[in-house]
Protein backbone atom coordinates (compact mmCIF):
# COMPACT_ATOMS: atom_id res chain seq x y z
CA UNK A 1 -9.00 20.85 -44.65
CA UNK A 2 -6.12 18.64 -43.71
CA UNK A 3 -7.09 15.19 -42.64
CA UNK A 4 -5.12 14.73 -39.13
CA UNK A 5 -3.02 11.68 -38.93
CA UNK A 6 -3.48 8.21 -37.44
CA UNK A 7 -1.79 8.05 -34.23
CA UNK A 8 0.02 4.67 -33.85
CA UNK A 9 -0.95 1.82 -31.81
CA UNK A 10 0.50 1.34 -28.85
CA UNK A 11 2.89 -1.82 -28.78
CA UNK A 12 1.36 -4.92 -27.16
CA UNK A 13 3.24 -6.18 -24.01
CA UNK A 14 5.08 -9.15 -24.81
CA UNK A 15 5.25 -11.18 -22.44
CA UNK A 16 7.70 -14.39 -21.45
CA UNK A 17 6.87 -17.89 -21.57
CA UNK A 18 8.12 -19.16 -18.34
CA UNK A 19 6.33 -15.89 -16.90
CA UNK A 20 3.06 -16.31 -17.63
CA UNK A 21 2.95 -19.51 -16.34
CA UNK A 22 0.46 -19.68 -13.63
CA UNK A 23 1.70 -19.99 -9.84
CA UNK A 24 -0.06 -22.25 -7.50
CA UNK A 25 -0.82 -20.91 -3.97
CA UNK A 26 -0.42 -24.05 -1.73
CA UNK A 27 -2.82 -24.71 1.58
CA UNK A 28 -1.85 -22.78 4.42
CA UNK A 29 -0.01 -19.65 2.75
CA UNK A 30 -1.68 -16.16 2.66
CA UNK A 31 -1.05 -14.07 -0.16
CA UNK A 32 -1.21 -10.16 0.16
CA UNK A 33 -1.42 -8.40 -3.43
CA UNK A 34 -0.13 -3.97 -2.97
CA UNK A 35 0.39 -1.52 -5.74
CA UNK A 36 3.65 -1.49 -5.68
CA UNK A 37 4.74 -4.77 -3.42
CA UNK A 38 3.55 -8.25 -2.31
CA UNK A 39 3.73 -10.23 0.82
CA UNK A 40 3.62 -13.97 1.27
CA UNK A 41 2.90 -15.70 4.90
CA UNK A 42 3.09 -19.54 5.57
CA UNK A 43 4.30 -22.22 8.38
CA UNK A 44 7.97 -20.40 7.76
CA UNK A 45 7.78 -16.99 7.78
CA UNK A 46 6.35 -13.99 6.11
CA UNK A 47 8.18 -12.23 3.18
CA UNK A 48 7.40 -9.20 1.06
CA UNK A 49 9.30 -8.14 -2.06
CA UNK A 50 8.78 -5.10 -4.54
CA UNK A 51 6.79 -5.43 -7.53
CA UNK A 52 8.72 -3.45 -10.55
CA UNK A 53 6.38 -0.91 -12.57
CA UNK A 54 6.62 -3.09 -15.43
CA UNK A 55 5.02 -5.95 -13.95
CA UNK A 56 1.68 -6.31 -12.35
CA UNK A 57 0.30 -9.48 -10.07
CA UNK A 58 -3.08 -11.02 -10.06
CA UNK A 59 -4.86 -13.35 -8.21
CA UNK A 60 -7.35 -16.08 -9.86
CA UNK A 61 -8.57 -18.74 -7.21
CA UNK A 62 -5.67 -20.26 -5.85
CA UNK A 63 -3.76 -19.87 -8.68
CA UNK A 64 -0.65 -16.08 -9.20
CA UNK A 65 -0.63 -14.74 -12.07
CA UNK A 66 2.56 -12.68 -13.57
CA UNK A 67 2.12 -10.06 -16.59
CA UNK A 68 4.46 -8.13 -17.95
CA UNK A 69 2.59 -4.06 -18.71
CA UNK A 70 4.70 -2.93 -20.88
CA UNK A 71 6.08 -3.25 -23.95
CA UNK A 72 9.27 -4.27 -25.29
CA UNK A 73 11.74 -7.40 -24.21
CA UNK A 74 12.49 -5.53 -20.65
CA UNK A 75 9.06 -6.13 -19.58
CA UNK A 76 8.90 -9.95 -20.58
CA UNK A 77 12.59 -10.48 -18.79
CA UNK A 78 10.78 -8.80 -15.64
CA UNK A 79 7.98 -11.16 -16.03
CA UNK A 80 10.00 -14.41 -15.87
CA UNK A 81 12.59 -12.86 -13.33
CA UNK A 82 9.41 -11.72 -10.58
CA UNK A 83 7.66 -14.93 -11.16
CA UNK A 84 10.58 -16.56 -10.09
CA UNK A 85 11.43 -15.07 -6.83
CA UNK A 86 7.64 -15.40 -6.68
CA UNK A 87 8.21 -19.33 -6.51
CA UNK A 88 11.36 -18.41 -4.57
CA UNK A 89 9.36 -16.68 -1.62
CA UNK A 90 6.17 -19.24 -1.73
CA UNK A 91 8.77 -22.54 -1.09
CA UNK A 92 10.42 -20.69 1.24
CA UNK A 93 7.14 -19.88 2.97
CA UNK A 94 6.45 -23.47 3.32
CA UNK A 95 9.97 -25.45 3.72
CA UNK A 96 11.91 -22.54 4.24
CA UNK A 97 15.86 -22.74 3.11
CA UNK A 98 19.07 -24.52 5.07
CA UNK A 99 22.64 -24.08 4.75
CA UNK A 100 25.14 -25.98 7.01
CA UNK A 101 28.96 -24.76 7.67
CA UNK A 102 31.77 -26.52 8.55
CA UNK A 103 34.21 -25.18 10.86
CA UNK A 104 37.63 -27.24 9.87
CA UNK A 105 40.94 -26.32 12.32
CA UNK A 106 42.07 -27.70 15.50
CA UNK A 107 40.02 -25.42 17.85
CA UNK A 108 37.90 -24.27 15.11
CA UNK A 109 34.25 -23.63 16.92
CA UNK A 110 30.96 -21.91 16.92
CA UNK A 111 28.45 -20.79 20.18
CA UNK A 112 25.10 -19.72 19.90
CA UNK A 113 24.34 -16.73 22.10
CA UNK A 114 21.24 -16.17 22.26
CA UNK A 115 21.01 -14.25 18.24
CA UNK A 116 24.81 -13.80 18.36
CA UNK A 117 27.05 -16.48 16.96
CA UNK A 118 30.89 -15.95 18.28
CA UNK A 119 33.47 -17.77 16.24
CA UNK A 120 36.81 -19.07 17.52
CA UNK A 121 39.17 -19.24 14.21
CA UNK A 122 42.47 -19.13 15.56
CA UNK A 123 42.96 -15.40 16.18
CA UNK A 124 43.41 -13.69 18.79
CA UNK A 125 39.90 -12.71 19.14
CA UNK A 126 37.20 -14.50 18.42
CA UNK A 127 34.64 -13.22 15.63
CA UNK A 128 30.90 -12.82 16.24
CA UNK A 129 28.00 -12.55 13.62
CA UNK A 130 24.60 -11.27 14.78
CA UNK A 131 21.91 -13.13 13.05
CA UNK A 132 19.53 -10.99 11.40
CA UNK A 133 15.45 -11.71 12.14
CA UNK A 134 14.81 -14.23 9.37
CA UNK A 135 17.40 -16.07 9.90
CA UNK A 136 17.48 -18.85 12.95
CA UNK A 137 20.94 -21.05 13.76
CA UNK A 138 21.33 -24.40 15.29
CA UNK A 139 24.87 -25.96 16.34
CA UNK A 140 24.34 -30.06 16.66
CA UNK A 141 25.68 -30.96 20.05
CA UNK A 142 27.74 -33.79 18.69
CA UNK A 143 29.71 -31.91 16.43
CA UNK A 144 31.20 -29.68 19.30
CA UNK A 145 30.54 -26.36 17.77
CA UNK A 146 32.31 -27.62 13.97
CA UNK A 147 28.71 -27.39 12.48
CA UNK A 148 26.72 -24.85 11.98
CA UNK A 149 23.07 -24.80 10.42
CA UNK A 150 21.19 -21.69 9.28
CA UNK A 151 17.59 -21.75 8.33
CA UNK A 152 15.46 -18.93 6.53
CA UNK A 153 12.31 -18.56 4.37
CA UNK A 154 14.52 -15.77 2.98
CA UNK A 155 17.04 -17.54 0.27
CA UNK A 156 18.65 -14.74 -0.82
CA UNK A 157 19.36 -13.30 2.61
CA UNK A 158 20.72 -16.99 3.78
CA UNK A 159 23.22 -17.01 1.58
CA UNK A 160 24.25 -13.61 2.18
CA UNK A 161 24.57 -14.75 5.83
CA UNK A 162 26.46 -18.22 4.88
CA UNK A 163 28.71 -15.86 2.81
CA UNK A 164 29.41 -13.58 5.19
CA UNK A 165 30.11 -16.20 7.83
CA UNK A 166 32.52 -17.70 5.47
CA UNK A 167 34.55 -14.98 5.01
CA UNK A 168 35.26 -14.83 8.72
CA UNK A 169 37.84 -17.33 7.69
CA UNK A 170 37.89 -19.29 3.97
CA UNK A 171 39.19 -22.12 3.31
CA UNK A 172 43.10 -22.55 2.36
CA UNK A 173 44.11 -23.88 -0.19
CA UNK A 174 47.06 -26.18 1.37
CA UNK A 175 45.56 -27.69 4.57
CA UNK A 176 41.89 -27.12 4.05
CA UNK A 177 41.70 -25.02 7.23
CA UNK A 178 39.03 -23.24 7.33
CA UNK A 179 34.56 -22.43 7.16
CA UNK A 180 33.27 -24.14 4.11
CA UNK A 181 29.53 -25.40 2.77
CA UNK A 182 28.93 -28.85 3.53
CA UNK A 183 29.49 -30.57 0.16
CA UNK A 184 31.51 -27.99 -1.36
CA UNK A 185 34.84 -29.02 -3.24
CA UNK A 186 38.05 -27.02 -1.66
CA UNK A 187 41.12 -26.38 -4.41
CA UNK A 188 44.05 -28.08 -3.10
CA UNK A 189 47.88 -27.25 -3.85
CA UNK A 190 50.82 -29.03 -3.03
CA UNK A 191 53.05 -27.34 -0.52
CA UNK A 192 56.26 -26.97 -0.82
CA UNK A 193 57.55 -30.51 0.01
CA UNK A 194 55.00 -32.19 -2.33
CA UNK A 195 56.34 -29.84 -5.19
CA UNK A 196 60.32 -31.09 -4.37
CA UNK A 197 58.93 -34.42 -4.06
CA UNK A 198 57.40 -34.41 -7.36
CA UNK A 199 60.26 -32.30 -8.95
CA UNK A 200 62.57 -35.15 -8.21
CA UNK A 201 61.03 -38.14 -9.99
């Protein structure tokens, strides 16, 4: 009588470092745990996000807890990856996100209507971005429509937005003209007469 053979143990999750750090829930912030998603509600907003299969969520006190289910290095990179847009979605609950344009051009402008922001960018029609739910816009009244501010518990859909917005008109390399971030460093070349001038020295 043959003796059957020993079946091999199963492979223990690994599980990452940064992911299995524990995830404080701060005051004021509900926390909704599904099978296969979770939502996260707070002074900002509400957002809910997919959980992968490899990757479950627990609860202890006021404290989230990430584990990676299964094993193998893909499971551990999952860990660390939904813990952080865990973090991502619990600030965002609570200070939510901002990102301000600049409109640079003579007669460069925004308007708020109502969710619709129309755009006048020196063509011969001006464009207009509807702002999707998450995402609320304010236009300073002393910048006369040249600044634009977008704010969002949603990060990754406010700078989809901001990108989008952008795109309407980037900036140029040789004047600047143009929608830019606040902050951000514009590329400039010489034109034409700064390349003779410096070609003659």
């Amino acid at each position: 009588m043959t003796q059957a053979a020993a079946q091999p143990a199963t492979p223990a999750a690994k599980q990452s470092r940064v992911g299995r750090r524990g995830l404080p829930i701060p005051k004021g912030v509900t926390v909704t745990i599904e099978a296969t998603s979770v939502h996260v509600q707070g002074p900002k907003g509400k957002l809910t996000r997919p959980v992968p299969a490899d990757v479950k969520i627990t609860r202890e006190g006021d404290t989230l807890r990430v584990d990676a289910t299964s094993a193998g290095r893909g499971g551990a990179r999952l860990q660390g990856l939904v813990r952080a847009l865990m973090a991502t979605m619990i600030k965002g609950v609570v200070d939510g996100y901002e990102r301000t344009l600049e409109l640079v051009g003579t007669g460069y402008r925004a308007e708020l209507k109502g969710k619709t922001i129309h755009f006048a960018l020196g063509f011969s029609h001006p464009k207009t971005f509807a702002l999707p739910a998450e995402i609320t816009a304010t236009i300073p009244g002393d910048s006369k429509g040249t600044i634009l501010v977008l704010n969002s518990p949603d990060k990754a859909s406010l700078g989809q937005a901001a990108a989008t917005i952008k795109s309407f008109r980037p900036p140029e390399p040789y004047g600047g003209k143009g929608i830019r971030y606040r902050g951000e460093n514009i590329r400039r070349k010489a034109g034409k007469a700064g390349k003779a001038k410096g070609g003659g020295k």
